[in-house]
Protein backbone atom coordinates (compact mmCIF):
# COMPACT_ATOMS: atom_id res chain seq x y z
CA UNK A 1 8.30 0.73 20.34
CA UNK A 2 10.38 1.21 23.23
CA UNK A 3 8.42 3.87 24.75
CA UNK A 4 5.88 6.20 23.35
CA UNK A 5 6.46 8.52 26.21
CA UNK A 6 9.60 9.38 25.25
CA UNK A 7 9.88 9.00 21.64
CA UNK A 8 13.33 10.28 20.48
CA UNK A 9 15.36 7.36 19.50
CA UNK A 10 12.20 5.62 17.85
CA UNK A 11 11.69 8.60 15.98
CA UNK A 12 14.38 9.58 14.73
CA UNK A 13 15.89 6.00 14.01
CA UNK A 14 13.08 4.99 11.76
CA UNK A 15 13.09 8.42 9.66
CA UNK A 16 16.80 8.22 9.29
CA UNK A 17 16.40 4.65 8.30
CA UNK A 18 13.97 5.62 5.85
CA UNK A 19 15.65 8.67 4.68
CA UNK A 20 18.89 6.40 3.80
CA UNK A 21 16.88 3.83 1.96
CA UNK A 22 14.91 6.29 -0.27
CA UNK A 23 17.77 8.56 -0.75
CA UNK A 24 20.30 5.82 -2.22
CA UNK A 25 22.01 5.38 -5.44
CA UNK A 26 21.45 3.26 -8.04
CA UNK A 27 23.19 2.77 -11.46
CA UNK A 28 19.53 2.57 -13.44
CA UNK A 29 18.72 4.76 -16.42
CA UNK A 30 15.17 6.36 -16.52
CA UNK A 31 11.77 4.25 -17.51
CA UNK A 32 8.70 5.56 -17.96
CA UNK A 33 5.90 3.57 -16.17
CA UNK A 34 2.54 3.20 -17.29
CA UNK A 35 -0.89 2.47 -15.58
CA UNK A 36 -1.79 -0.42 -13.96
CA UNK A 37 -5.57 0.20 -14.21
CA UNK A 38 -7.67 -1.56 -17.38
CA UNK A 39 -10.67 1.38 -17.01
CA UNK A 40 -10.59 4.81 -15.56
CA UNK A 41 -11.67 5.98 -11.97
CA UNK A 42 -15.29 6.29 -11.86
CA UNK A 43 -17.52 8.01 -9.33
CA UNK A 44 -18.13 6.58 -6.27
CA UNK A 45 -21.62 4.91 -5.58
CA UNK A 46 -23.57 7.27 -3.70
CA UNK A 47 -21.97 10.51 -6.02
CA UNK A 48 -23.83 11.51 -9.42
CA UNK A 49 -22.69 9.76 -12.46
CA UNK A 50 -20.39 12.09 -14.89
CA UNK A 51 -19.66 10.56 -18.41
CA UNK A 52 -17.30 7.72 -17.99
CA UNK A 53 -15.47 5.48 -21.31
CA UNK A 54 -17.02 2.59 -22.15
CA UNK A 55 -15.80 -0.58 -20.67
CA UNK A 56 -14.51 -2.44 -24.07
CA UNK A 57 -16.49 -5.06 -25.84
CA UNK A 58 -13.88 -7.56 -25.04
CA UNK A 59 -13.55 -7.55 -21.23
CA UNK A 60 -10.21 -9.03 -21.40
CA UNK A 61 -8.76 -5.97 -23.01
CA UNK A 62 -9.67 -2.78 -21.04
CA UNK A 63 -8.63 0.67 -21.92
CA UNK A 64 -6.47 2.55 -20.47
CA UNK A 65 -6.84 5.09 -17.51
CA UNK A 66 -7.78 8.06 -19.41
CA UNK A 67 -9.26 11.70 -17.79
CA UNK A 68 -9.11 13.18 -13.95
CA UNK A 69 -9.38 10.76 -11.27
CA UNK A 70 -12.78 10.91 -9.70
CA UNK A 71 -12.99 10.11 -6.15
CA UNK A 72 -13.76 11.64 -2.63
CA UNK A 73 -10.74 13.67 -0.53
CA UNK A 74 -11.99 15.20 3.06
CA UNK A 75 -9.80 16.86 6.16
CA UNK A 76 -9.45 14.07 9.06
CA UNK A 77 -11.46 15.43 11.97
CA UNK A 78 -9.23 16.46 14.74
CA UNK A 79 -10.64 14.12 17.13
CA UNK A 80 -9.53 11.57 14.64
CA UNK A 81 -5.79 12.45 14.45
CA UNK A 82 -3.23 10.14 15.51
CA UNK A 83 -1.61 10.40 18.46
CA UNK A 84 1.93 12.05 18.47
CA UNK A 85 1.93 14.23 15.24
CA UNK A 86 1.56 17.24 16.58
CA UNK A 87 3.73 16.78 20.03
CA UNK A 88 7.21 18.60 18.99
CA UNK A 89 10.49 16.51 20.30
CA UNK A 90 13.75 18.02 21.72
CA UNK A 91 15.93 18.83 19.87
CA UNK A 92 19.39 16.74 20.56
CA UNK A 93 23.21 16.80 18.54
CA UNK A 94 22.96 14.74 15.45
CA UNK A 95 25.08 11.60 16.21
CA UNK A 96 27.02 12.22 12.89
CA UNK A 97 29.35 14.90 12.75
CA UNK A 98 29.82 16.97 8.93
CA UNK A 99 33.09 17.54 10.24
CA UNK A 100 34.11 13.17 9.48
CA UNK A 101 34.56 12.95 6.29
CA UNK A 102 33.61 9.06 6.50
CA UNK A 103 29.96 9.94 7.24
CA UNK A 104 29.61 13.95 5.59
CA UNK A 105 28.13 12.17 2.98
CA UNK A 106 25.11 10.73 4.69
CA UNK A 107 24.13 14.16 6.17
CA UNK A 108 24.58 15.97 2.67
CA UNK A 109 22.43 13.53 0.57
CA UNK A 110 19.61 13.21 2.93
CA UNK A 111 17.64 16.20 4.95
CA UNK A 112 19.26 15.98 8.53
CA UNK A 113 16.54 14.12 10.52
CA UNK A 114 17.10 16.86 13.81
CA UNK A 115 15.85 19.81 11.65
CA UNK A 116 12.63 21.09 11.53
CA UNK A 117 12.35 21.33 7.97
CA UNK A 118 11.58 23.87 5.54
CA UNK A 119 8.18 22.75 4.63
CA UNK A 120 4.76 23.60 5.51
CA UNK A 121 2.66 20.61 5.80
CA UNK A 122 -1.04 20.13 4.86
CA UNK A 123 -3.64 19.44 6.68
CA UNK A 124 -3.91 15.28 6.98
CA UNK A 125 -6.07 13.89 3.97
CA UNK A 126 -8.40 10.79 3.35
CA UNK A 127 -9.07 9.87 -0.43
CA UNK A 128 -10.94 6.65 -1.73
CA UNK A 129 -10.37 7.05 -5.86
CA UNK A 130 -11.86 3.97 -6.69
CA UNK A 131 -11.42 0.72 -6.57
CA UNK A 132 -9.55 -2.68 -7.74
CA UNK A 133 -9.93 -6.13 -8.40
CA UNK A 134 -6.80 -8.08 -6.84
CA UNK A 135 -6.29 -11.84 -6.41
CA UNK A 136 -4.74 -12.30 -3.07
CA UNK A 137 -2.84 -15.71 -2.55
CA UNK A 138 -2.03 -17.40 0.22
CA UNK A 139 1.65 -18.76 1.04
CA UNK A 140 0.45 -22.60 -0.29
CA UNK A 141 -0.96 -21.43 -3.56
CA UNK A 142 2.63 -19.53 -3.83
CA UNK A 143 4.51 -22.74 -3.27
CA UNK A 144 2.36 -25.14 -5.07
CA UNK A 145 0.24 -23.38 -7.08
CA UNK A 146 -1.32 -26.19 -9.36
CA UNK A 147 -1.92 -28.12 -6.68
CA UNK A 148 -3.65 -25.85 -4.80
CA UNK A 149 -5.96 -24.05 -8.10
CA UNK A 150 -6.91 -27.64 -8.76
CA UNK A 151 -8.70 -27.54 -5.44
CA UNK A 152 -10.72 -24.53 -6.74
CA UNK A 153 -11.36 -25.78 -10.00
CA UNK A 154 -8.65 -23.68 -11.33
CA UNK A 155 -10.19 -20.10 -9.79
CA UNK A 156 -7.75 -18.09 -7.96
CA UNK A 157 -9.14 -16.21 -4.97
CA UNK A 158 -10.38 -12.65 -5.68
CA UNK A 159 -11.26 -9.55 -3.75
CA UNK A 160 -13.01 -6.18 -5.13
CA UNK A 161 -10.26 -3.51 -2.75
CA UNK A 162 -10.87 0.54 -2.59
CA UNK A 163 -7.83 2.48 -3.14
CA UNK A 164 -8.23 5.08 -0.54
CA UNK A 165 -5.70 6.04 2.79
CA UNK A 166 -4.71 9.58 3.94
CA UNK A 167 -2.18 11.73 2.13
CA UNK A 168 0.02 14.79 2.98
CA UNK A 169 1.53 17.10 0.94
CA UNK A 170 3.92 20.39 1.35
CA UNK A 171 1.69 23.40 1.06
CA UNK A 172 4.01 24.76 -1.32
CA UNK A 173 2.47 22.63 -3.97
CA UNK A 174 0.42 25.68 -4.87
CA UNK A 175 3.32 27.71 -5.78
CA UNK A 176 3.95 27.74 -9.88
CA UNK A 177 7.41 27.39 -9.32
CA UNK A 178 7.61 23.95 -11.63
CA UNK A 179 8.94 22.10 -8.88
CA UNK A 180 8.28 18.70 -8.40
CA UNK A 181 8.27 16.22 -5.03
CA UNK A 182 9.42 13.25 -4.36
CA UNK A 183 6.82 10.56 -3.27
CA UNK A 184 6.75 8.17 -0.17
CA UNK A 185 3.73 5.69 0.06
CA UNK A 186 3.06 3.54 3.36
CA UNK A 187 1.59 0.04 3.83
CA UNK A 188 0.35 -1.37 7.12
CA UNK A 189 0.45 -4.66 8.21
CA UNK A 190 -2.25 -7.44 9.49
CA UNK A 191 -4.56 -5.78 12.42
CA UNK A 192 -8.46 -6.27 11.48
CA UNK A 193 -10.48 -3.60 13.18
CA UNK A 194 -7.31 -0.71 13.55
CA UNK A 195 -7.46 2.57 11.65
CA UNK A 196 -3.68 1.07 10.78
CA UNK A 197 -3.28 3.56 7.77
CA UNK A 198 -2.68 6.25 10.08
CA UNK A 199 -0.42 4.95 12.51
CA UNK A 200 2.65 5.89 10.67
CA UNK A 201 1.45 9.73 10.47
CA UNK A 202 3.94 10.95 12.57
CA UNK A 203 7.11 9.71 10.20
CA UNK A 204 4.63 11.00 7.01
CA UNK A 205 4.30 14.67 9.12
CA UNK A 206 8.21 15.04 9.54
CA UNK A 207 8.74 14.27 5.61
CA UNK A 208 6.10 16.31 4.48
CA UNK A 209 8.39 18.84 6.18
CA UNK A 210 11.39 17.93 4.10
CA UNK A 211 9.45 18.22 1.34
CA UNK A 212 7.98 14.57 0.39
CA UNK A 213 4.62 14.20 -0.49
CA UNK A 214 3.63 11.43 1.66
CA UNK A 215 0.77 8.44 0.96
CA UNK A 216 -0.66 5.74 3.31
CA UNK A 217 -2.51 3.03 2.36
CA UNK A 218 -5.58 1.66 3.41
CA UNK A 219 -5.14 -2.48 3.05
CA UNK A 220 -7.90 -3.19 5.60
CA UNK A 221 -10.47 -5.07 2.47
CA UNK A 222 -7.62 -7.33 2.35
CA UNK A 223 -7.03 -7.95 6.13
CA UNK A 224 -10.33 -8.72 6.95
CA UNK A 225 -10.81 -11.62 4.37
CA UNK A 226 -10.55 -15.25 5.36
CA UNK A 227 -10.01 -16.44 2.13
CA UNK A 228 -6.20 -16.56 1.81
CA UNK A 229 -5.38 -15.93 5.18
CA UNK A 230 -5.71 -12.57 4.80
CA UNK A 231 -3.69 -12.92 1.42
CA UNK A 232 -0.68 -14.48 3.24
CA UNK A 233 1.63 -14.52 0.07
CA UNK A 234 0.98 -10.73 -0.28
CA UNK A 235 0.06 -10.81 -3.86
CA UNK A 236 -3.49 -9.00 -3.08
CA UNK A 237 -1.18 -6.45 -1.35
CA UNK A 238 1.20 -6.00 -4.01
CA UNK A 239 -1.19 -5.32 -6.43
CA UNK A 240 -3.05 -2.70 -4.16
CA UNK A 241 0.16 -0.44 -4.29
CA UNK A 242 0.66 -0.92 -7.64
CA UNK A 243 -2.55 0.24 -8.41
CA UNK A 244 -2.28 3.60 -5.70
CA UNK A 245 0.56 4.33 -7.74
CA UNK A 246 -1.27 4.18 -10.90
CA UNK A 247 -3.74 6.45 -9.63
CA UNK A 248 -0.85 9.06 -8.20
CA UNK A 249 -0.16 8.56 -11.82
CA UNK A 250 -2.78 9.33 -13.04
CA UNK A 251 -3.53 12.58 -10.56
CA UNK A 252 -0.02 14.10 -11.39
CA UNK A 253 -1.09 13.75 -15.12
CA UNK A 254 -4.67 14.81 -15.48
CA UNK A 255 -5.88 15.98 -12.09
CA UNK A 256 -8.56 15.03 -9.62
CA UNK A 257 -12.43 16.27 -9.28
CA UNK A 258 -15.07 15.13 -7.00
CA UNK A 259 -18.39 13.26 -8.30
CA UNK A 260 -19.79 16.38 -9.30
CA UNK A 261 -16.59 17.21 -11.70
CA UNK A 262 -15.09 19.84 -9.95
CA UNK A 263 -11.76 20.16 -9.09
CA UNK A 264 -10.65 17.87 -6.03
CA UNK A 265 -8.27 18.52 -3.02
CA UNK A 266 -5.92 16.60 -4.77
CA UNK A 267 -6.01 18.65 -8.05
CA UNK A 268 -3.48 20.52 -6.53
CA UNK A 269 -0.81 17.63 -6.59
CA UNK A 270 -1.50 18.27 -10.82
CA UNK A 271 2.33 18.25 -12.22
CA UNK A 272 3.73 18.21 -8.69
CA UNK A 273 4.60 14.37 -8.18
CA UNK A 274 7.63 13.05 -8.83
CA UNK A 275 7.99 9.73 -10.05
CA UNK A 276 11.68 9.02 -10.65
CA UNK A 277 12.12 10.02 -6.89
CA UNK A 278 9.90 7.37 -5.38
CA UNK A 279 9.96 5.48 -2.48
CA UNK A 280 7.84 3.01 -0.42
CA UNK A 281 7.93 1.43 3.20
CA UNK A 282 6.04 -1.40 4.35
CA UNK A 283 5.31 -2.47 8.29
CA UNK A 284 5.07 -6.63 9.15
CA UNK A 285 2.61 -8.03 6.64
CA UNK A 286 3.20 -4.81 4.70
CA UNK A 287 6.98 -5.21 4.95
CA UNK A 288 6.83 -8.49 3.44
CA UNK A 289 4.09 -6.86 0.73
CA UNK A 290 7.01 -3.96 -0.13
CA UNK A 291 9.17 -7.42 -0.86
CA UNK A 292 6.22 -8.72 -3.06
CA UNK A 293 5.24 -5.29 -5.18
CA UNK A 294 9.54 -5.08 -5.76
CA UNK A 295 8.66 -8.26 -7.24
CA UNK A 296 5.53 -7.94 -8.97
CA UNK A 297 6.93 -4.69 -10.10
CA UNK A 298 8.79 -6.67 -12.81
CA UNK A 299 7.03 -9.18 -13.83
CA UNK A 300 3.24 -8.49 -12.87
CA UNK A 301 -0.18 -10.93 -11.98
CA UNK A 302 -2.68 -8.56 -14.02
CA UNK A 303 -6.31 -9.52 -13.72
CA UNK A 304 -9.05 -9.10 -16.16
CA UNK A 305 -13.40 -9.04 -16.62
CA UNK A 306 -13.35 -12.80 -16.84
CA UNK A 307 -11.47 -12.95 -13.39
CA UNK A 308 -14.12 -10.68 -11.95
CA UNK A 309 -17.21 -12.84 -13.13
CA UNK A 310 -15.56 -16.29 -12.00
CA UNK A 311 -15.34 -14.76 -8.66
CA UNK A 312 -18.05 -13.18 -8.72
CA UNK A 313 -20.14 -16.64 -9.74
CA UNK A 314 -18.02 -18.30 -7.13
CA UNK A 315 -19.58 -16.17 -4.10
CA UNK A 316 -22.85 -16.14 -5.58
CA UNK A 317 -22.87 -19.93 -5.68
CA UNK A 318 -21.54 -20.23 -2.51
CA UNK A 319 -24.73 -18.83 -1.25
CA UNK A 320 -23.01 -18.11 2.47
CA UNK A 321 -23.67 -15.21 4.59
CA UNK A 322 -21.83 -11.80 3.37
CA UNK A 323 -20.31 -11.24 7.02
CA UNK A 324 -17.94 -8.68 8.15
CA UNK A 325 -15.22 -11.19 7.90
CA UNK A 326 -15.66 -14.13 5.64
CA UNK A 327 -14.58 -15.25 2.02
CA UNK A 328 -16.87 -12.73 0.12
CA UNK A 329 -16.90 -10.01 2.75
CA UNK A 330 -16.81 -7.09 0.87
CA UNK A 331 -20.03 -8.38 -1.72
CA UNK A 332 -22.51 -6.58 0.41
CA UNK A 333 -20.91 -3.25 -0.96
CA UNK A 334 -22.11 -4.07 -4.41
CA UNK A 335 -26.05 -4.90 -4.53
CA UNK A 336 -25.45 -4.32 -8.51
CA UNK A 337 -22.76 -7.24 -8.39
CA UNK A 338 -25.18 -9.41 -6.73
CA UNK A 339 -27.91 -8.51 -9.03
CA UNK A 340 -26.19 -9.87 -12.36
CA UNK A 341 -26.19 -13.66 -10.92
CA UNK A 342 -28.88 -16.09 -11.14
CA UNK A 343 -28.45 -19.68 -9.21
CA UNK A 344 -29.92 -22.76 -9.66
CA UNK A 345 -29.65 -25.80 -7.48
CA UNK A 346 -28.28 -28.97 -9.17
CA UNK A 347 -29.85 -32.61 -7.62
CA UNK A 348 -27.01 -32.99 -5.67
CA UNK A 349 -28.29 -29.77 -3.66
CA UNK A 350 -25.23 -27.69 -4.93
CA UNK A 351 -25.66 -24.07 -6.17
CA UNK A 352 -24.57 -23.28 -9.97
CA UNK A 353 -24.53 -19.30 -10.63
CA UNK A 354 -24.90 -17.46 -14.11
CA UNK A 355 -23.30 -14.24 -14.67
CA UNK A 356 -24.76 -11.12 -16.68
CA UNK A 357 -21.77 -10.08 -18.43
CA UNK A 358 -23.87 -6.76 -19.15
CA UNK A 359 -25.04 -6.14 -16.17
CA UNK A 360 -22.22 -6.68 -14.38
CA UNK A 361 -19.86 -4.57 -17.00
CA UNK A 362 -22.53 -1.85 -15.97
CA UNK A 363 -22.27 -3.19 -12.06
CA UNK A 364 -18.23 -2.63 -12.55
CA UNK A 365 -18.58 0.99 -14.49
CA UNK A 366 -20.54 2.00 -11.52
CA UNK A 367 -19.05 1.32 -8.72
CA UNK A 368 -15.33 2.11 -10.48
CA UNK A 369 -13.67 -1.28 -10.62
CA UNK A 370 -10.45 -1.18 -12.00
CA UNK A 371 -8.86 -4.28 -13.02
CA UNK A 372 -4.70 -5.30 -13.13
CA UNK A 373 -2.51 -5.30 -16.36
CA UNK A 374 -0.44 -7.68 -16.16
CA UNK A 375 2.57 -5.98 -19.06
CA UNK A 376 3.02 -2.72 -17.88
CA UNK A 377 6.56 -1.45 -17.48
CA UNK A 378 8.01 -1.21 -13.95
CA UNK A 379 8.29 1.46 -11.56
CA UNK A 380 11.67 2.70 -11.24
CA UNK A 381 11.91 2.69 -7.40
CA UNK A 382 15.14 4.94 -5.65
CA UNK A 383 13.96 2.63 -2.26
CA UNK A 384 11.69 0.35 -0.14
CA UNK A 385 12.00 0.00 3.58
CA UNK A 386 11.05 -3.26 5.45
CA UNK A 387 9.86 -2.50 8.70
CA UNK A 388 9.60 -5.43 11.08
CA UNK A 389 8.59 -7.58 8.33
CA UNK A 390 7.07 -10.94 7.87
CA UNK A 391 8.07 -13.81 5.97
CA UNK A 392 5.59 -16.89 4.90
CA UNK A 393 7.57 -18.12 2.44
CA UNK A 394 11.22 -17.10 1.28
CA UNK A 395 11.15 -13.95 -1.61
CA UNK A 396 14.26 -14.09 -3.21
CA UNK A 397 15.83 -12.24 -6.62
CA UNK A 398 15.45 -8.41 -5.38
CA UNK A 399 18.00 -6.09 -7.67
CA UNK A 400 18.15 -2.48 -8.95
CA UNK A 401 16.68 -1.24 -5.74
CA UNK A 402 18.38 0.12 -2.67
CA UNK A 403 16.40 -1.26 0.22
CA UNK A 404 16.65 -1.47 4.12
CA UNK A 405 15.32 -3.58 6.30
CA UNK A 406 14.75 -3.01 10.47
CA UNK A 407 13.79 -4.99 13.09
CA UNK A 408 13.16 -4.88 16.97
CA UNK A 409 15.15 -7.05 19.22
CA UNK A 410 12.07 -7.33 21.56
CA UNK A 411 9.37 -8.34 18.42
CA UNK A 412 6.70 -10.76 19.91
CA UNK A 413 5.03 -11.12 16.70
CA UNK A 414 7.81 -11.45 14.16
CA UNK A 415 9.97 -13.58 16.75
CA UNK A 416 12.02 -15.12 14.17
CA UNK A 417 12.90 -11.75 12.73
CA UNK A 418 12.47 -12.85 9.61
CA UNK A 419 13.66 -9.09 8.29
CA UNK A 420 17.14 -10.67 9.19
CA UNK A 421 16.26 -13.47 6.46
CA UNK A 422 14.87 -11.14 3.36
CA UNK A 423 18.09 -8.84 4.08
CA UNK A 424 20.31 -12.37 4.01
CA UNK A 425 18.39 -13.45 0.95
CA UNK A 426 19.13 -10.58 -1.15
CA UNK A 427 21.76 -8.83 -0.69
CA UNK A 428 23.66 -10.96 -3.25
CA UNK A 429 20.87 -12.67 -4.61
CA UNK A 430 22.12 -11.16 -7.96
CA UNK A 431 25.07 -10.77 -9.88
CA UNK A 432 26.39 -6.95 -9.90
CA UNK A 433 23.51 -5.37 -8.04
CA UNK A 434 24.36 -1.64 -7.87
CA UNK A 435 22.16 -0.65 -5.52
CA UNK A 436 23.03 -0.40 -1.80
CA UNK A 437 21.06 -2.88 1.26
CA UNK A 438 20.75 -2.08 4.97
CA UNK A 439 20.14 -3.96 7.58
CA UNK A 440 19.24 -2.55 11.45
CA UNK A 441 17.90 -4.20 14.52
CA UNK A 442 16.88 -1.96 16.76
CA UNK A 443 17.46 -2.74 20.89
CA UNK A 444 14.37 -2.52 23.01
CA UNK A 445 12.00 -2.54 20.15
CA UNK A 446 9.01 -4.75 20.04
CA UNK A 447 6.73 -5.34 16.86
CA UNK A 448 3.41 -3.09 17.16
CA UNK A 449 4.54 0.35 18.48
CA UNK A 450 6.10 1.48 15.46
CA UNK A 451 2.35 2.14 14.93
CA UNK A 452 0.73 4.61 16.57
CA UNK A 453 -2.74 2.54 15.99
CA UNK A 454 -1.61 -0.72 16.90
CA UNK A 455 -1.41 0.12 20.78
CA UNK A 456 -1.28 -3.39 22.63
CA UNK A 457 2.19 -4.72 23.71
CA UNK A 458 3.32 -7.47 21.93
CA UNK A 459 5.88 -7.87 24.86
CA UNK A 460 4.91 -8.84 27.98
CA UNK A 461 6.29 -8.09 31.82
CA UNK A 462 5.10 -10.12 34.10
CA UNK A 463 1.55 -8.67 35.91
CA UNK A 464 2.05 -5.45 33.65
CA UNK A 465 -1.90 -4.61 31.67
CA UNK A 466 -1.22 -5.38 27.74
CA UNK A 467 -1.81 -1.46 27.31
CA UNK A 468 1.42 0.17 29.80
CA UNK A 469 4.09 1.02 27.28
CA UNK A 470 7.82 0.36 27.66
């Protein structure tokens, strides 16, 4: 942001910012949410198969998530670590004083952001639980959507997306104390190549020590697909935190083992999560996505078996080269996917591609694919911070959640500040919202340093190298 070197007001800005957001009121009774997922987590490929339910006769209608989720959980190496986490800052006066009773409140609702905390955090975590299927849209099939599927011959786009990121967690999970912990999840923004999901480590470190359990996301599938540009409606997005949540879900209820079925890192987190103190945060094309999942939250895109084979026919009749970014990308994970098609070549020269419905039902058992429902009820969400968000096409009708949104008054990406927009959009966009919306610009700040990952300026002096910080 303004300077790495010296990262106080940064720091502390956006964890005060996301403190107030998450921490807000709302007038909303309780719901209780249930999974997103159509089949359970299933080992990953190169891990021993364990028994696994049957994917149901009719693929439309998939069963729910039922049983531990499988998946792999491993310490990040230290050479690995982002930068920052572990470098301790001064400490400095809090700028509020408990003594003014016009701001005591805001210091006795959320931790105060100067203390150390009274947590122990874990060591940082990766997980990969599985995967997804998700139909990312771009922002011209969210405007004119008819127009647009007609183009495809009615086939929305489609991408096969791993749930997996890095987690932290107080160590005092382990205590059987029955307490539960509230739950923060992360989503990066648009930056192919980054290891963006851990750029944001050193605001999921300091909550961990206030006693969050803290998730990041790992959208990079998404980013590095040309089909939507890089799902530029957020919809792909959207549905990739729904479904992280579903399987946080499903860890708090049943547990997690490895491919072997023993208990996994996460098992720990068994009864610990909880979900009616949840909050999420969202950087540039994330921020917009936190916008989108609010959203979605309510009234959902599910997709289903038949989904999965159209797009799956689609890229086998294509007959283009799997590359590392292209519309079918990800394919060459899935040999077994590719397996189930057949082509033939019309006289025109065009490709036509049969699907397997067996084999690839067998194909999606295997390699855990998970598909969207598109009726289950919504998470109830106590906040959702916007952080130097994007905006291809206006969201409107956000209620019942308290939100925040922040942007930098030197962004070179996000020059329109389009934060400004979402924040103008919603704050009344319904009658009698009770719940509370921020809006902060922040002086100095420019667009990629709020990630530690994302480490070239997008402001630039005159003669200064892309990489000196300021």
């Amino acid at each position: 942001m303004m300077q790495w070197m010296n990262p106080r007001a940064s720091r502390a800005c956006l964890f005060g910012a996301l403190l107030a957001a998450v921490t807000a009121c709302d007038d909303r009774g309780p719901e209780e949410p249930t999974s997103t997922f159509g089949t359970a987590a299933n080992q990953l490929a190169q891990q021993p198969e364990i028994a696994q339910p049957n994917v149901a006769a009719n693929p439309t209608e998939q069963p729910p998530a039922t049983g531990p989720v499988v998946g792999t959980v491993a310490p990040v190496p230290a050479a690995q670590l982002p930068e920052l986490i572990d470098k301790p800052l001064p400490v400095v006066p809090p700028v509020l004083s408990a003594a003014d009773t016009a701001t005591a409140r805001f210091l006795s609702v959320a931790p105060d952001t100067f203390d150390t905390g009274k947590y122990k955090s874990s060591l940082l975590f990766t997980y990969e639980v599985g995967r997804v299927f998700v139909q990312p849209a771009d922002s011209m099939e969210a405007k004119d959507p008819e127009y647009e599927l007609a183009k495809r011959k009615g086939i929305p786009f489609g991408l096969i997306a791993p749930i997996r990121g890095s987690i932290r967690y107080p160590e005092e999970v382990v205590k059987g104390d029955g307490a539960k912990y509230p739950l923060i999840v992360f989503l990066h923004g648009q930056h192919n190549g980054d290891v963006s999901h851990l750029g944001y480590d050193y605001l999921g470190k300091d909550l961990v020590t206030q006693g969050y359990v803290v998730v990041s996301i790992d959208a990079d599938t998404i980013n590095m697909s040309m089909q939507t540009g890089m799902d530029g409606a957020n919809r792909g997005r959207a549905q990739l935190m729904l479904a992280t949540l579903d399987k946080l879900r499903q860890v708090n209820e049943t547990g997690q083992v490895d491919g072997y079925g023993n208990p996994g890192i996460l098992n720990v987190l068994k009864g610990k999560l909880d979900f009616d103190r949840l909050g999420i945060m969202g950087h540039s094309r994330g921020g917009m996505a936190i916008g989108t999942t609010l959203l979605q939250n309510v009234a959902r895109k599910g997709t289903t078996f038949t989904d999965l084979k159209n797009y799956v026919a689609e890229a086998r009749a294509s007959l283009i080269n799997f590359s590392y970014t292209g519309y079918f990308h990800e394919m060459v994970n899935y040999p077994d996917i590719f397996a189930a098609t057949t082509t033939t070549t019309n006289a025109d020269g065009k490709a036509t591609a049969t699907v397997d419905e067996a084999k690839l039902q067998a194909a999606a058992k295997k390699y855990g694919i998970g598909f969207v429902a598109g009726d289950a009820p919504p998470y109830k969400f106590k906040g959702a911070f916007l952080l130097a968000p994007t905006q291809t096409l206006p969201l409107m009708g956000i209620s019942d959640v308290p939100f925040a949104t922040l942007v930098g008054s030197c962004d070179g990406d996000v020059q329109s500040l389009s934060g400004l927009a979402f924040f103008d959009r919603n704050r009344y966009s319904v009658d009698k919202d009770p719940s509370s919306h921020y809006q902060l610009w922040m002086r100095g700040a420019n667009h990629n340093f709020f990630s530690t990952e994302w480490r070239e300026r997008d402001t630039l002096r005159s003669g200064a190298p892309r990489t000196t910080y300021y």
